[in-house]
N, C-alpha and C. Protein backbone atom coordinates (compact mmCIF):
# COMPACT_ATOMS: atom_id res chain seq x y z
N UNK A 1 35.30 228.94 129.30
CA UNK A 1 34.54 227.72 129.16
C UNK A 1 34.39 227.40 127.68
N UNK A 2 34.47 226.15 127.08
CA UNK A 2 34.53 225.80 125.73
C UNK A 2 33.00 224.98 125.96
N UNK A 3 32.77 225.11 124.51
CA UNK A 3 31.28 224.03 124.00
C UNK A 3 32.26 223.77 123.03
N UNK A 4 31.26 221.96 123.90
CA UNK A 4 31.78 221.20 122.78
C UNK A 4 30.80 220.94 121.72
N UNK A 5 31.08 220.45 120.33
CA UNK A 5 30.46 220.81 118.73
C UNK A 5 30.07 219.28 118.91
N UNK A 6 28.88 219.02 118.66
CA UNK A 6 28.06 217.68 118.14
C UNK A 6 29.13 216.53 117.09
N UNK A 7 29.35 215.75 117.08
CA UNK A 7 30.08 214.73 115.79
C UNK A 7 29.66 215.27 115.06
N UNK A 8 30.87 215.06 114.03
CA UNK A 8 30.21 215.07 112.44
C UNK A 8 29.41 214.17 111.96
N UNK A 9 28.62 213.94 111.48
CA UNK A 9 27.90 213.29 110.43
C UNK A 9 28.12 213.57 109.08
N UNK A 10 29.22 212.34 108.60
CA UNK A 10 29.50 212.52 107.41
C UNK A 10 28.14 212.07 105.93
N UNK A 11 27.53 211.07 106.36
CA UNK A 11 26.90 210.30 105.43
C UNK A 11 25.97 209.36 106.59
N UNK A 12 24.67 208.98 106.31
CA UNK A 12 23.28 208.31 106.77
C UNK A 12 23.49 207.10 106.11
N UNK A 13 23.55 205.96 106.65
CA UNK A 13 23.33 204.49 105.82
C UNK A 13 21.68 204.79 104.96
N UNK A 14 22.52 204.02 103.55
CA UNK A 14 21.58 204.34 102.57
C UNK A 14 20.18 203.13 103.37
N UNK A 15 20.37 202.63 104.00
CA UNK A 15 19.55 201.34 104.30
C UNK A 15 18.48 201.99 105.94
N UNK A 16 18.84 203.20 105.60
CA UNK A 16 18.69 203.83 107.26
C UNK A 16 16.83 203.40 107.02
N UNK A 17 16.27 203.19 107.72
CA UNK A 17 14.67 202.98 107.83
C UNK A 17 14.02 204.16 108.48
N UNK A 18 12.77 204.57 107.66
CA UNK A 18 11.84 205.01 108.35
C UNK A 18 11.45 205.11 110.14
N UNK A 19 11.61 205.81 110.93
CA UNK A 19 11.46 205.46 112.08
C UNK A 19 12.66 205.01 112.83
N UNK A 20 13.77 204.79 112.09
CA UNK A 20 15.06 204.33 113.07
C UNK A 20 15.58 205.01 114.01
N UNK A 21 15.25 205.70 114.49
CA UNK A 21 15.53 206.86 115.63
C UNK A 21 14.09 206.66 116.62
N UNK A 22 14.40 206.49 118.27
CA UNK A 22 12.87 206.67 118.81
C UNK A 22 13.13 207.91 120.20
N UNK A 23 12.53 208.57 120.65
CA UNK A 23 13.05 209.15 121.48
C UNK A 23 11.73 208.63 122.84
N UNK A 24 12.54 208.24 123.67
CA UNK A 24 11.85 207.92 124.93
C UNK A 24 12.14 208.61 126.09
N UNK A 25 11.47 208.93 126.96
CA UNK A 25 11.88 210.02 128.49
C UNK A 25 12.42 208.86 129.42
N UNK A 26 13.19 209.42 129.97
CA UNK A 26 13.73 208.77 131.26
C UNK A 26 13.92 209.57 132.20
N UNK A 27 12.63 209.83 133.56
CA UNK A 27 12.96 210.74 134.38
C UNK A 27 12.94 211.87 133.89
N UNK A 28 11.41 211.87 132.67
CA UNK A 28 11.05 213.44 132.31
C UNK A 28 12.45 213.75 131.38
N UNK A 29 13.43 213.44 131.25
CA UNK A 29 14.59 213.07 129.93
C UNK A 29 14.43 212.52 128.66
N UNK A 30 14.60 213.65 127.61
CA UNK A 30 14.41 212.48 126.22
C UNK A 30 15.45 211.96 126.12
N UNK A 31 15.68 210.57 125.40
CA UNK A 31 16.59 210.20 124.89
C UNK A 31 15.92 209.51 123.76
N UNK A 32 17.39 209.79 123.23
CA UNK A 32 17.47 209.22 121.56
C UNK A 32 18.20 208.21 121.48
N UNK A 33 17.29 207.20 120.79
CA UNK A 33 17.83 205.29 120.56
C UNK A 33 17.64 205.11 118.61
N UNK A 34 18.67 204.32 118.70
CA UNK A 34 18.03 203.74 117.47
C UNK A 34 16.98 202.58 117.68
N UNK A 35 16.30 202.52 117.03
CA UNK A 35 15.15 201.64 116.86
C UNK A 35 15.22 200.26 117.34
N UNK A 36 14.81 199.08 117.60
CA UNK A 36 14.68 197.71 117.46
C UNK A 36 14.92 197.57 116.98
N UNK A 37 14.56 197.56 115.91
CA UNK A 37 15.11 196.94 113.92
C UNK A 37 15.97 197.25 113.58
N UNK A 38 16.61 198.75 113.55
CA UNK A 38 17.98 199.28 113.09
C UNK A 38 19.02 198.12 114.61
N UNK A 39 18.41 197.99 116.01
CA UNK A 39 19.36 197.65 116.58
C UNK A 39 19.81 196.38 116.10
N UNK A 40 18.60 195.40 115.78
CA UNK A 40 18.95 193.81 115.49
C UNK A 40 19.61 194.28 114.14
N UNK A 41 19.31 195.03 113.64
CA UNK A 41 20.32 195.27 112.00
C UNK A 41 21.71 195.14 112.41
N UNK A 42 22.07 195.92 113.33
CA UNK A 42 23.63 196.09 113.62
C UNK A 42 24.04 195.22 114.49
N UNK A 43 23.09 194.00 115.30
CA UNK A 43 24.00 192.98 116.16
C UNK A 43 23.55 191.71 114.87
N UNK A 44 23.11 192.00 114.02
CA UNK A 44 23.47 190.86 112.95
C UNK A 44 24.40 191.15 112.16
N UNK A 45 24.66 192.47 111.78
CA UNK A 45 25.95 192.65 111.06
C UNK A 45 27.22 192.55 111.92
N UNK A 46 27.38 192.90 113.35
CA UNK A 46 28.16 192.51 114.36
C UNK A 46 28.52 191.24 114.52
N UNK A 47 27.40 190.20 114.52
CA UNK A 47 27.63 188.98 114.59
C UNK A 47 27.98 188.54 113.28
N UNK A 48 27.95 188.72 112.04
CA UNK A 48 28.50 188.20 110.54
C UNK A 48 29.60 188.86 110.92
N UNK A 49 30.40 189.94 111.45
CA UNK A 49 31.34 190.50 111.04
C UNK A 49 32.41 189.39 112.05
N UNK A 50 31.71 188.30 113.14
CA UNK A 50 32.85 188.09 113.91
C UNK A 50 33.05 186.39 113.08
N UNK A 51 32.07 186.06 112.08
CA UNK A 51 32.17 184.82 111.78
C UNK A 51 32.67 184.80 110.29
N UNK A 52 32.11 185.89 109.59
CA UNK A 52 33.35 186.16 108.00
C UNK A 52 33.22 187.44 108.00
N UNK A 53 33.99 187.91 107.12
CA UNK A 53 34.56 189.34 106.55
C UNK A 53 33.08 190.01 105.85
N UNK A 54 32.90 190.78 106.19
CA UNK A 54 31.86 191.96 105.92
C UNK A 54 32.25 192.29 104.44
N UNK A 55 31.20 192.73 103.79
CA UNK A 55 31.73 193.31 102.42
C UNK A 55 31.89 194.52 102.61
N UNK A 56 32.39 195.42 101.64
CA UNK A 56 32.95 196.66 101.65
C UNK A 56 31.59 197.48 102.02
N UNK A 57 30.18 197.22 101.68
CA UNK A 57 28.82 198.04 101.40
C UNK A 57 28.84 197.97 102.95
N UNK A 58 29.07 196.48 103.86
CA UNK A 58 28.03 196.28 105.24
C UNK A 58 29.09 197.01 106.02
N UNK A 59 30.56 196.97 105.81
CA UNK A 59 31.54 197.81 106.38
C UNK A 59 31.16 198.95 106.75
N UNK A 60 30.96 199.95 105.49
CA UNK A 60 30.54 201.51 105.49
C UNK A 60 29.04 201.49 106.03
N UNK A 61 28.56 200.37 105.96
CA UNK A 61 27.40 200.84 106.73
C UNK A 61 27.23 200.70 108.30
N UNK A 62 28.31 200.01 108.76
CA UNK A 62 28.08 199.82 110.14
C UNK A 62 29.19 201.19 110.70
N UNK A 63 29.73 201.39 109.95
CA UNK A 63 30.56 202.77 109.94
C UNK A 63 29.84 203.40 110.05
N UNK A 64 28.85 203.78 109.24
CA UNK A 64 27.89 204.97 109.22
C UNK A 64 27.25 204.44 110.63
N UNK A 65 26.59 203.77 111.15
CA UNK A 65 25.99 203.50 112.29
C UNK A 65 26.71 203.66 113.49
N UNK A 66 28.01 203.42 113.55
CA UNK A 66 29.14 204.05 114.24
C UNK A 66 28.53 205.67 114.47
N UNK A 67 29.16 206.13 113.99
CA UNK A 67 29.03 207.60 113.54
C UNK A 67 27.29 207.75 114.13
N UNK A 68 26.69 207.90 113.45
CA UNK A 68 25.11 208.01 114.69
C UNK A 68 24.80 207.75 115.22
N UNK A 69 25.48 206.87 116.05
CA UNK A 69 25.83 206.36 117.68
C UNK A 69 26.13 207.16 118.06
N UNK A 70 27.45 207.75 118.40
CA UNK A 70 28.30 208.79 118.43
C UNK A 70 27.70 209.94 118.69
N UNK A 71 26.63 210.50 117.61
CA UNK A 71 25.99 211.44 117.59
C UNK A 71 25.25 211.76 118.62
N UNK A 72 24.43 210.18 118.60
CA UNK A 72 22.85 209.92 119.64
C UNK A 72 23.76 210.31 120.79
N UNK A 73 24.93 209.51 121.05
CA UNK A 73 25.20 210.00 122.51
C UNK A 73 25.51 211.65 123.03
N UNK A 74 26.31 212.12 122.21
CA UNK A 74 26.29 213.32 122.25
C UNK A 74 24.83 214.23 122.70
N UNK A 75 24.41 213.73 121.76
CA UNK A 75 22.87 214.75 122.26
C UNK A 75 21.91 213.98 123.17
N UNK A 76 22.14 213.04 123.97
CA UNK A 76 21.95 212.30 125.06
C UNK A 76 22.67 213.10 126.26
N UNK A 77 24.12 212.83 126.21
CA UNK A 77 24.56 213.83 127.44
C UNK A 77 24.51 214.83 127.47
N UNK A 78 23.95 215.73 126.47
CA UNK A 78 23.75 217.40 126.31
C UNK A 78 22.81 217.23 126.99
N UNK A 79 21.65 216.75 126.46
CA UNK A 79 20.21 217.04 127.06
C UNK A 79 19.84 216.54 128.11
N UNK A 80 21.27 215.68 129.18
CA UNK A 80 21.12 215.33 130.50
C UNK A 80 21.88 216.93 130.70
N UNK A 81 22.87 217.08 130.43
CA UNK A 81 23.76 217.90 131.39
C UNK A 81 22.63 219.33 131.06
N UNK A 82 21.74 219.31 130.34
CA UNK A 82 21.26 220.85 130.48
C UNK A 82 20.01 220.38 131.00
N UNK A 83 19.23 219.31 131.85
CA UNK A 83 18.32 219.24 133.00
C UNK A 83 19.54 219.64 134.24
N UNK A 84 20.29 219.17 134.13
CA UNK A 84 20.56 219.18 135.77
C UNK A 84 20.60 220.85 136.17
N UNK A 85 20.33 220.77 137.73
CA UNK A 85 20.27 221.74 138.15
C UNK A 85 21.55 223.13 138.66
């Protein structure tokens, strides 16, 4: 049987906020979200990115938000697959 290793986390957006991570239960389950604010952060940079070109800074930063997505989910389905019975 193999374990699988968490994403890397190369680098945290320098813009990361206080509180941008919330963890809420679902069914006695934590899960880990990014915030409200970090979320509207990234469907406004989503939405600039589909109407002009992102600069190189909002690029790497939605990269970086990529990447701790990635993460959150990871330790989302860990901490489902180690409730189940």
């Amino acid at each position: 049987m193999s374990i699988a290793l968490p994403p890397k986390l190369d680098h945290l957006p320098e813009t990361l906020p206080e509180g941008a991570v919330c963890i809420e239960l679902e069914e006695g389950i934590p899960v880990f979200r990014a915030s409200s604010s970090v979320q509207a952060h990234i469907e406004s940079l989503l939405a600039k990115q589909q109407t002009t070109t992102l600069s190189a800074a909002e690029e790497q930063e939605l990269d970086r938000y990529e990447e701790i997505d990635d993460y959150l989910s990871f330790v989302n389905r860990t901490l489902c697959n180690l409730s189940l019975p």
